[in-house]
Protein backbone atom coordinates (compact mmCIF):
# COMPACT_ATOMS: atom_id res chain seq x y z
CA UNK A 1 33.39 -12.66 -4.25
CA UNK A 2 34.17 -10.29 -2.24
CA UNK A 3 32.04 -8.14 -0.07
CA UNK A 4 31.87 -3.96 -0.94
CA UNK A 5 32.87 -2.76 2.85
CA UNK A 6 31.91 0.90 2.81
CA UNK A 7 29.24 2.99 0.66
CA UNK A 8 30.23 4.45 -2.37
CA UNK A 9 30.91 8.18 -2.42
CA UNK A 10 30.29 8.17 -5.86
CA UNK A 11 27.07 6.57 -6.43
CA UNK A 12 27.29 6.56 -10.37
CA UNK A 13 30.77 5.27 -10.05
CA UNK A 14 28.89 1.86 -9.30
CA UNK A 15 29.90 -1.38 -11.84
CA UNK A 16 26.81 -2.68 -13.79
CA UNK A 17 26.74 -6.35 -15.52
CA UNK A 18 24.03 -6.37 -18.46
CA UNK A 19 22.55 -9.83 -18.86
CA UNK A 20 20.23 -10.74 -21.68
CA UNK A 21 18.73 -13.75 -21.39
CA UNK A 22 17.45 -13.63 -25.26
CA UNK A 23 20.65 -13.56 -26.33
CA UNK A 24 22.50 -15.74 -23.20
CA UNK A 25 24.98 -12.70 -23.26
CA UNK A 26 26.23 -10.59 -20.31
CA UNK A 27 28.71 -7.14 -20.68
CA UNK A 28 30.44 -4.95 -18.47
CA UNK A 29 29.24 -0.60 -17.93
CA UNK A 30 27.93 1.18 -15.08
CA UNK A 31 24.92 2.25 -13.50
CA UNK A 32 25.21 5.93 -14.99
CA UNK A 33 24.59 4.36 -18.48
CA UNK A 34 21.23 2.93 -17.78
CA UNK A 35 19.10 5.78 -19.25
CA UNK A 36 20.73 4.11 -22.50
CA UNK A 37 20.75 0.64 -21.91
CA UNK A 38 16.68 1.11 -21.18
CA UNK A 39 13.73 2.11 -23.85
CA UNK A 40 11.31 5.09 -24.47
CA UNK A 41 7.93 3.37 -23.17
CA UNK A 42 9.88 1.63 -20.21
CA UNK A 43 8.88 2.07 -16.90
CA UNK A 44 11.38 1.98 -13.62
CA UNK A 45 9.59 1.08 -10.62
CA UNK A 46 11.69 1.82 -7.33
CA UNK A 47 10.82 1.26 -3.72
CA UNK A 48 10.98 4.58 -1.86
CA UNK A 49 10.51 2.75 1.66
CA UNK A 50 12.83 4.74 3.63
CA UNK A 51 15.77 2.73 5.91
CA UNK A 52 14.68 2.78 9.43
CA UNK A 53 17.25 3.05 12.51
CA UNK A 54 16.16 -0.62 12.83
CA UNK A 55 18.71 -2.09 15.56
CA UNK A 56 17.98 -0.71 19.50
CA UNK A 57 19.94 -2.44 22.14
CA UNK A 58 18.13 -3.04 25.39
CA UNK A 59 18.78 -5.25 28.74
CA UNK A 60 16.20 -7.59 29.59
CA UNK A 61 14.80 -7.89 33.35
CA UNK A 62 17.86 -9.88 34.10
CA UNK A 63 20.09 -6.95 32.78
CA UNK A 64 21.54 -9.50 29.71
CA UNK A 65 22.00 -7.53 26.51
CA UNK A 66 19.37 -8.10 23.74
CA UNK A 67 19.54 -6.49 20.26
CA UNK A 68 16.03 -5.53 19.07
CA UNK A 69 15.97 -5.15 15.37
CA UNK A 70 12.48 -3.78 13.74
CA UNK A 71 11.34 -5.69 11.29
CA UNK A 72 7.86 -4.00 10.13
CA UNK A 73 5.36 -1.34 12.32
CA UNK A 74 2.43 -3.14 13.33
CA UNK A 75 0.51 -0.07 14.32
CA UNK A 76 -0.58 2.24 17.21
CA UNK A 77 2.84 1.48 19.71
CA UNK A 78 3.17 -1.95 17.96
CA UNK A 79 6.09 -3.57 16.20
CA UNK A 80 7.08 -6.87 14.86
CA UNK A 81 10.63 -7.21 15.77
CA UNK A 82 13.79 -10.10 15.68
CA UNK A 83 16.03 -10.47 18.91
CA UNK A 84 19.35 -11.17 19.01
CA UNK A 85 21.93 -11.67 22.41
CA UNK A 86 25.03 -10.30 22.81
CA UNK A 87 27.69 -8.83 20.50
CA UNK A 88 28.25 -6.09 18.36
CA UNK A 89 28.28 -5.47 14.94
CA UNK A 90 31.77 -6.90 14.24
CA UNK A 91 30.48 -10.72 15.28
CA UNK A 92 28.33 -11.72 12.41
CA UNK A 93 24.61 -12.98 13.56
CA UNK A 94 25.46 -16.69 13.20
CA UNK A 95 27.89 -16.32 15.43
CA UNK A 96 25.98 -14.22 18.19
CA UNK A 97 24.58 -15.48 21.06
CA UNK A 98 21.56 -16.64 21.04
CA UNK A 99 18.94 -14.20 23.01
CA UNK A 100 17.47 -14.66 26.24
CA UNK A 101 14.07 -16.28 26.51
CA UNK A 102 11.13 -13.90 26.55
CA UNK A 103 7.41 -13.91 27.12
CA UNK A 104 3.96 -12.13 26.99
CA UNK A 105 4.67 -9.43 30.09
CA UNK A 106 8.41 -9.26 29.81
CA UNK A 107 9.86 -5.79 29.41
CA UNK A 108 12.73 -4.42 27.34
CA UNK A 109 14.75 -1.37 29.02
CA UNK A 110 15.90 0.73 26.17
CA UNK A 111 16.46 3.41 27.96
CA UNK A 112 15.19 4.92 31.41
CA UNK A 113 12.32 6.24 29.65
CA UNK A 114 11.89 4.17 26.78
CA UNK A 115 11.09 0.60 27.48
CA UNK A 116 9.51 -2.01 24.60
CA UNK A 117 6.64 -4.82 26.27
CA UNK A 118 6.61 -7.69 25.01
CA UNK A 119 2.79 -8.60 23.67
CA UNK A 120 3.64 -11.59 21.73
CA UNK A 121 5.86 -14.36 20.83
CA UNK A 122 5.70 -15.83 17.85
CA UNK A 123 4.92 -19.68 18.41
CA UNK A 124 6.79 -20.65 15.25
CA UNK A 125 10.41 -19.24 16.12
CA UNK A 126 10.41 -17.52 19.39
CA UNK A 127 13.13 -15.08 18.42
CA UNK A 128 10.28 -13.73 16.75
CA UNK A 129 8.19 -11.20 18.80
CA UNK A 130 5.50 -8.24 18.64
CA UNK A 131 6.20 -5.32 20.95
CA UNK A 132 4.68 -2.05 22.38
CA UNK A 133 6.24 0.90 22.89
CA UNK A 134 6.34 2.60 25.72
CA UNK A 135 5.49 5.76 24.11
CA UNK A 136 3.24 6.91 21.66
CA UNK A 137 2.85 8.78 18.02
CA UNK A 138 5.49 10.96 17.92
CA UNK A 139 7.16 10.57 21.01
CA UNK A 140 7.33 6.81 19.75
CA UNK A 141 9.39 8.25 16.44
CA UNK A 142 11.40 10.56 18.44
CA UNK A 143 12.51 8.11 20.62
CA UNK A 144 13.42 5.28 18.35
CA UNK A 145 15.42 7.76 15.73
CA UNK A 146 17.27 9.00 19.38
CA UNK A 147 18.08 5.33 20.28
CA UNK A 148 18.17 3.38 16.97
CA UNK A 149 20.93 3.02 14.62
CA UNK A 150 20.92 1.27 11.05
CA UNK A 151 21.35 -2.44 11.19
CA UNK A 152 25.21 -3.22 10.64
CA UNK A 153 27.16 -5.64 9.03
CA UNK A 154 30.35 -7.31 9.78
CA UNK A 155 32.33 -6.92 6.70
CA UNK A 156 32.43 -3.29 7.21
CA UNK A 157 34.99 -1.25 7.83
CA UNK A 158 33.47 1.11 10.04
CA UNK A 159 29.88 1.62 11.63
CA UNK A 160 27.57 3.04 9.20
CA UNK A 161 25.67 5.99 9.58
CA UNK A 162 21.69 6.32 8.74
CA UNK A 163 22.35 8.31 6.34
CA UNK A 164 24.28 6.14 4.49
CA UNK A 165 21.26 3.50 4.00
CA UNK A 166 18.76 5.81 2.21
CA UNK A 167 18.14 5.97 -1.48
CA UNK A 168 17.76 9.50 -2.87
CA UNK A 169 14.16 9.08 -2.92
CA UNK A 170 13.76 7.52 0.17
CA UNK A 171 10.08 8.71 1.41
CA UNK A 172 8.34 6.29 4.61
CA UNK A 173 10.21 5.19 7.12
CA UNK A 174 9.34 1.14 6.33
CA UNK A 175 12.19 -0.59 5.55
CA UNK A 176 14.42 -2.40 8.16
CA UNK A 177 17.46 -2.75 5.62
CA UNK A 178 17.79 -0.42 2.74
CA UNK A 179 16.28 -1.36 -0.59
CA UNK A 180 19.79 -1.37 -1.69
CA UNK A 181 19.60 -1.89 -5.18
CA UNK A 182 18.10 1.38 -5.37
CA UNK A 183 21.24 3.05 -3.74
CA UNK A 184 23.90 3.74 -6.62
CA UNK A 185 20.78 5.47 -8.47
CA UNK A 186 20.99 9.38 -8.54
CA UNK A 187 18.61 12.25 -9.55
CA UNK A 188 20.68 13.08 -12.67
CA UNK A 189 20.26 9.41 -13.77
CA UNK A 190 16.28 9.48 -13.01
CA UNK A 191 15.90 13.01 -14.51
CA UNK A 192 17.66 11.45 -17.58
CA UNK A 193 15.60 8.43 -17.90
CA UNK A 194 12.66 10.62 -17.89
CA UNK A 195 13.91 13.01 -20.41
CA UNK A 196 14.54 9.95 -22.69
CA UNK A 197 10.48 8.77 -22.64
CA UNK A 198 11.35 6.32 -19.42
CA UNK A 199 8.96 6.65 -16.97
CA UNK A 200 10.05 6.15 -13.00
CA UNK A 201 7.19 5.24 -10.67
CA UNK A 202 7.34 4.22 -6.87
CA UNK A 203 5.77 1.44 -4.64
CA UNK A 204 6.85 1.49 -0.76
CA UNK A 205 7.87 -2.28 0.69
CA UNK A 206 9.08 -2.78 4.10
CA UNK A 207 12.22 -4.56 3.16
CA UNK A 208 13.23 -7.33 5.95
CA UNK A 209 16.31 -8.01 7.24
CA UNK A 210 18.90 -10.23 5.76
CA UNK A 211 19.51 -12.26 8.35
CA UNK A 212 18.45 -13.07 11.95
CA UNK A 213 21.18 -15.68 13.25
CA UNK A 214 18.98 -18.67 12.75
CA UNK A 215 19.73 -21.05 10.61
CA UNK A 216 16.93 -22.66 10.52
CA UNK A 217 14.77 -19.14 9.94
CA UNK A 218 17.41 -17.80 7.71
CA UNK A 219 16.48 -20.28 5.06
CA UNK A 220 13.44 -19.56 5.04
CA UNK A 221 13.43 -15.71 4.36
CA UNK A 222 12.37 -13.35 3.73
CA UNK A 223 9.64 -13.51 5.56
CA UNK A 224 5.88 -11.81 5.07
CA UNK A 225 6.28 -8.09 4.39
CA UNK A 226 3.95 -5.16 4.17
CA UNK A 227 4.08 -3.43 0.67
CA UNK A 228 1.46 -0.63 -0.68
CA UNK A 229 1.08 -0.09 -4.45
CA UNK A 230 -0.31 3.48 -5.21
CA UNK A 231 -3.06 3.84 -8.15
CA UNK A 232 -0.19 6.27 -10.20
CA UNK A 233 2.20 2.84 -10.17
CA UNK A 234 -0.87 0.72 -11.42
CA UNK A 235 -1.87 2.92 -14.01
CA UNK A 236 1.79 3.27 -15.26
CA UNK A 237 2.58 -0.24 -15.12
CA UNK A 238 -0.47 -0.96 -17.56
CA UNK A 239 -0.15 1.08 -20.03
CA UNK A 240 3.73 0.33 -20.28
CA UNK A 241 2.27 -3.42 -20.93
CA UNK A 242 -0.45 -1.65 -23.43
CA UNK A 243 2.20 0.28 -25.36
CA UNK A 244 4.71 -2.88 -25.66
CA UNK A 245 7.28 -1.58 -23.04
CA UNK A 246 9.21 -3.25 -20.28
CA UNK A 247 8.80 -3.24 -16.64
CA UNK A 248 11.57 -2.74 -14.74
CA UNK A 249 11.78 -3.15 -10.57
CA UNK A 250 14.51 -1.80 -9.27
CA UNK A 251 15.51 -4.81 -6.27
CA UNK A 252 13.72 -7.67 -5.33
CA UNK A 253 11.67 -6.29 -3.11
CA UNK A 254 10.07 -4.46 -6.09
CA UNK A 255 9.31 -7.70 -7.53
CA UNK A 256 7.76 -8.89 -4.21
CA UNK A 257 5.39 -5.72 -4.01
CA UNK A 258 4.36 -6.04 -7.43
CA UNK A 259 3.46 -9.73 -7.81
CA UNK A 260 2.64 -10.27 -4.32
CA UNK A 261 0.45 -7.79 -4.83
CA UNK A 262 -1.18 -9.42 -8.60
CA UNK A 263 -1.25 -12.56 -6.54
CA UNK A 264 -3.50 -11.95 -4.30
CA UNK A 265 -5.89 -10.14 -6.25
CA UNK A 266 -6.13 -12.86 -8.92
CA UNK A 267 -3.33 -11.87 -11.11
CA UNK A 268 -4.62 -8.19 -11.87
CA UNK A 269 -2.14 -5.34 -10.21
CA UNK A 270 -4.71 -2.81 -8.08
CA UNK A 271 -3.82 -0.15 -5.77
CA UNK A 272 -3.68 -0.56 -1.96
CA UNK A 273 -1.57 -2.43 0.39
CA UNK A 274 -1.38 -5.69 2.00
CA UNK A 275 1.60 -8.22 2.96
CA UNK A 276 2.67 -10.76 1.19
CA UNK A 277 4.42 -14.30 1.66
CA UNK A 278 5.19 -14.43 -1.63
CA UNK A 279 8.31 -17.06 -2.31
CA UNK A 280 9.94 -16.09 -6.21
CA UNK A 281 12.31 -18.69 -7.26
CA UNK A 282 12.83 -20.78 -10.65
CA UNK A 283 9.32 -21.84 -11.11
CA UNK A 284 7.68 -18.41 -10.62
CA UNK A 285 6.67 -16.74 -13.99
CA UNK A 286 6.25 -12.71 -13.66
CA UNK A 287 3.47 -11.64 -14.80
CA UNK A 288 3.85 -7.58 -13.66
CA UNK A 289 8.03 -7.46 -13.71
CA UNK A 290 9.53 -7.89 -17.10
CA UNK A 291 13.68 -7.24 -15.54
CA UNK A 292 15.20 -6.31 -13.15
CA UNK A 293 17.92 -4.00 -11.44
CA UNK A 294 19.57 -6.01 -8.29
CA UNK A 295 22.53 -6.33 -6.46
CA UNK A 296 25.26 -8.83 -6.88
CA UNK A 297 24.91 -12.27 -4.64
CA UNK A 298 26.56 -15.45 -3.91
CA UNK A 299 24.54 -18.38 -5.60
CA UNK A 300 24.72 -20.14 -2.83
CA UNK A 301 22.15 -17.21 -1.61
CA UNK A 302 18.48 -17.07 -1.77
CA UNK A 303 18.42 -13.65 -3.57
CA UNK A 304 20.48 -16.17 -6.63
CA UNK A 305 17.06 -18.43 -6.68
CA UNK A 306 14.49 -15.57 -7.09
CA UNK A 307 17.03 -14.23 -10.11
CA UNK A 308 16.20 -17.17 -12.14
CA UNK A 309 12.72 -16.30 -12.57
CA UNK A 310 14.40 -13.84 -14.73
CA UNK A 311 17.30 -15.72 -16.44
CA UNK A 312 18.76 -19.35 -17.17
CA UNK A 313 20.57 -20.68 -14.44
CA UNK A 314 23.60 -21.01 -17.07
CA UNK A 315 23.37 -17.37 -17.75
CA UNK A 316 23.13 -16.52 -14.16
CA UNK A 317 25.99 -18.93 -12.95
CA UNK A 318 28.53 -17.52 -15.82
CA UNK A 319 27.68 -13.81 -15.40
CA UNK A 320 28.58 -14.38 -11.50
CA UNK A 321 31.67 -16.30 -12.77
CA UNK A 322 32.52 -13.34 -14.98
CA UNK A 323 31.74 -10.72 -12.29
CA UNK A 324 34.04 -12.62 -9.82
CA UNK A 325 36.62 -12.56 -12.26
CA UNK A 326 36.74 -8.91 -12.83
CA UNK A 327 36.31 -7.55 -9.33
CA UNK A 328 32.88 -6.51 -8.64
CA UNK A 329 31.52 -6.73 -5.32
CA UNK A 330 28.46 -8.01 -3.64
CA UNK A 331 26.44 -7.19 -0.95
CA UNK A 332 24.40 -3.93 0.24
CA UNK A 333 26.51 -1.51 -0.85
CA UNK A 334 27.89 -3.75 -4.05
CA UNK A 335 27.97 -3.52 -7.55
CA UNK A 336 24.30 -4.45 -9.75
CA UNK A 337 22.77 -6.66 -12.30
CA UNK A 338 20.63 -5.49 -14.70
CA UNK A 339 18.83 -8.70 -16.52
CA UNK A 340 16.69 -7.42 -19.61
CA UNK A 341 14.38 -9.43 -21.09
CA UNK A 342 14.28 -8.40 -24.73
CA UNK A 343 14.79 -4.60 -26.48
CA UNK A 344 12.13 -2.56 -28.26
CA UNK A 345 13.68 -2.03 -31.58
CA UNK A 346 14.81 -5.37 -31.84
């Protein structure tokens, strides 16, 4: 399939394959029809993490190029970041170099006043590090929105722009890709939902990146993420369940946030944050998310295996066959999914 290679202007404009498992059917619409594809006494839960300028090039003390990419804030001056060697955004990470060796003590020049320490490196994959900062609070904020950029992609046509990674009710700055299936949803279509008795409720995720270059690490994300559920979310998400209505995340890494989050409190949802290693595949049974909004992706992808704790893999397999078929596109800024479970007033 192929990839979408620049945002949409037109967020509503975005394609929209409805799958119903119950029935094993799948149609063609768009995401501006969702307010009537969805139920009063549904609830939409979207991740407001807001897309951080994620990727900061620095030299190492060797001078060789190393690509920091953010992957969650730690705290204080404190990161946990990915590095990758040289090459731009046109070479796709499997195919960039890999990045010079670091350790405790060794210190990335971002700029002449900016520089990242390196505390720690992780002993399980050693792209893997935690940094510090070499400035603090706000100065820390100032200096990586003056230096950062949004992580790219190499199917794009051009470089993209921060602005073009945020959801319209992007809030934190936590996530180091944008929650993209969030991105083709505007404030007419979440002012209509509401109007029609569908409630829209928020938890914040630090969404990882997609891929680090490694094959070996690659298969194994994502990897643990920080999420924080807020008591509003919790309350609406039980009494939806109460009243007989659906929960629906918008992305996956609603779904992580929500049941990584029931998980580790002995299957009951309460408010507060955490991180989670949560793995969703075949096997996993929801017991918070009832469907789910989500972008388009290759099966061959691990984003196909958490899908089928939603639908048959038969269902899943012919809707991408059907979706190839008729043009839609995958990736961030792609076309959507939306796999409902059953319908009220059936």
């Amino acid at each position: 399939m192929t990839p979408a290679t620049e945002p949409r202007t037109r967020r509503e404009s975005t394609r929209m394959l409805v799958l119903r498992p119950g029935e094993a059917t799948f149609r063609d619409t768009l995401v501006s029809h969702l307010p009537d594809l969805l139920e009063p006494g549904d609830l939409l839960v979207v991740n407001d993490a807001a897309t951080l300028p994620a990727s900061l090039f620095a030299k190492s003390s060797t001078n060789a190029p190393i690509e920091i990419r953010l992957l969650q804030y730690v705290g204080g001056s404190d990161w946990k970041a990915v590095l990758l060697g040289a090459g731009d955004w046109r070479t796709p990470t499997e195919m960039r170099e890999a990045p010079e060796e670091v350790a405790p003590g060794s210190v990335l020049r971002i700029a002449q006043d900016f520089t990242a320490e390196v505390i720690e490196v992780s002993t399980a994959v050693d792209r893997i590090v935690i940094l510090r900062f070499s400035r603090r609070g706000a100065d820390m904020w100032t200096a990586i929105y003056d230096h950062g950029r949004a992580i790219q992609y190499a199917y794009m046509n051009t470089e993209l722009a921060l602005w073009s990674v945020q959801t319209v009710y992007a809030s934190r700055p936590w996530a180091a890709e944008m929650p993209s299936a969030g991105r083709p949803l505007t404030w007419r279509i979440l002012m209509e939902l509401r109007k029609r008795g569908i409630a829209v409720t928020a938890v914040t995720h630090s969404a990882g990146v997609s891929s680090i270059g490694d094959c070996n690490l690659d298969a194994h994300l994502p990897l643990s993420e920080r999420f924080e559920v807020p008591q509003a979310t919790v309350d609406a998400v039980r009494n939806t369940h109460r009243a007989g209505g659906r929960v629906i995340a918008v992305g996956t890494t609603v779904v992580r946030a929500l049941e990584g989050c029931s998980a580790k409190n002995a299957g009951h949802l309460v408010a507060g944050g955490g991180e989670t290693d949560l793995v969703i595949g075949a096997t996993f049974s929801p017991t918070i998310v009832d469907g789910i909004l989500t972008g388009v992706h290759d099966p061959t992808q691990s984003h196909f295996q958490l899908l089928r704790a939603f639908a048959d893999e038969n269902l899943l397999l012919g809707a991408w066959r059907h979706a190839e078929q008729q043009g839609y596109r995958c990736h961030e800024f792609g076309d959507l999914y939306l796999i409902l479970p059953f319908d009220l007033s059936a």
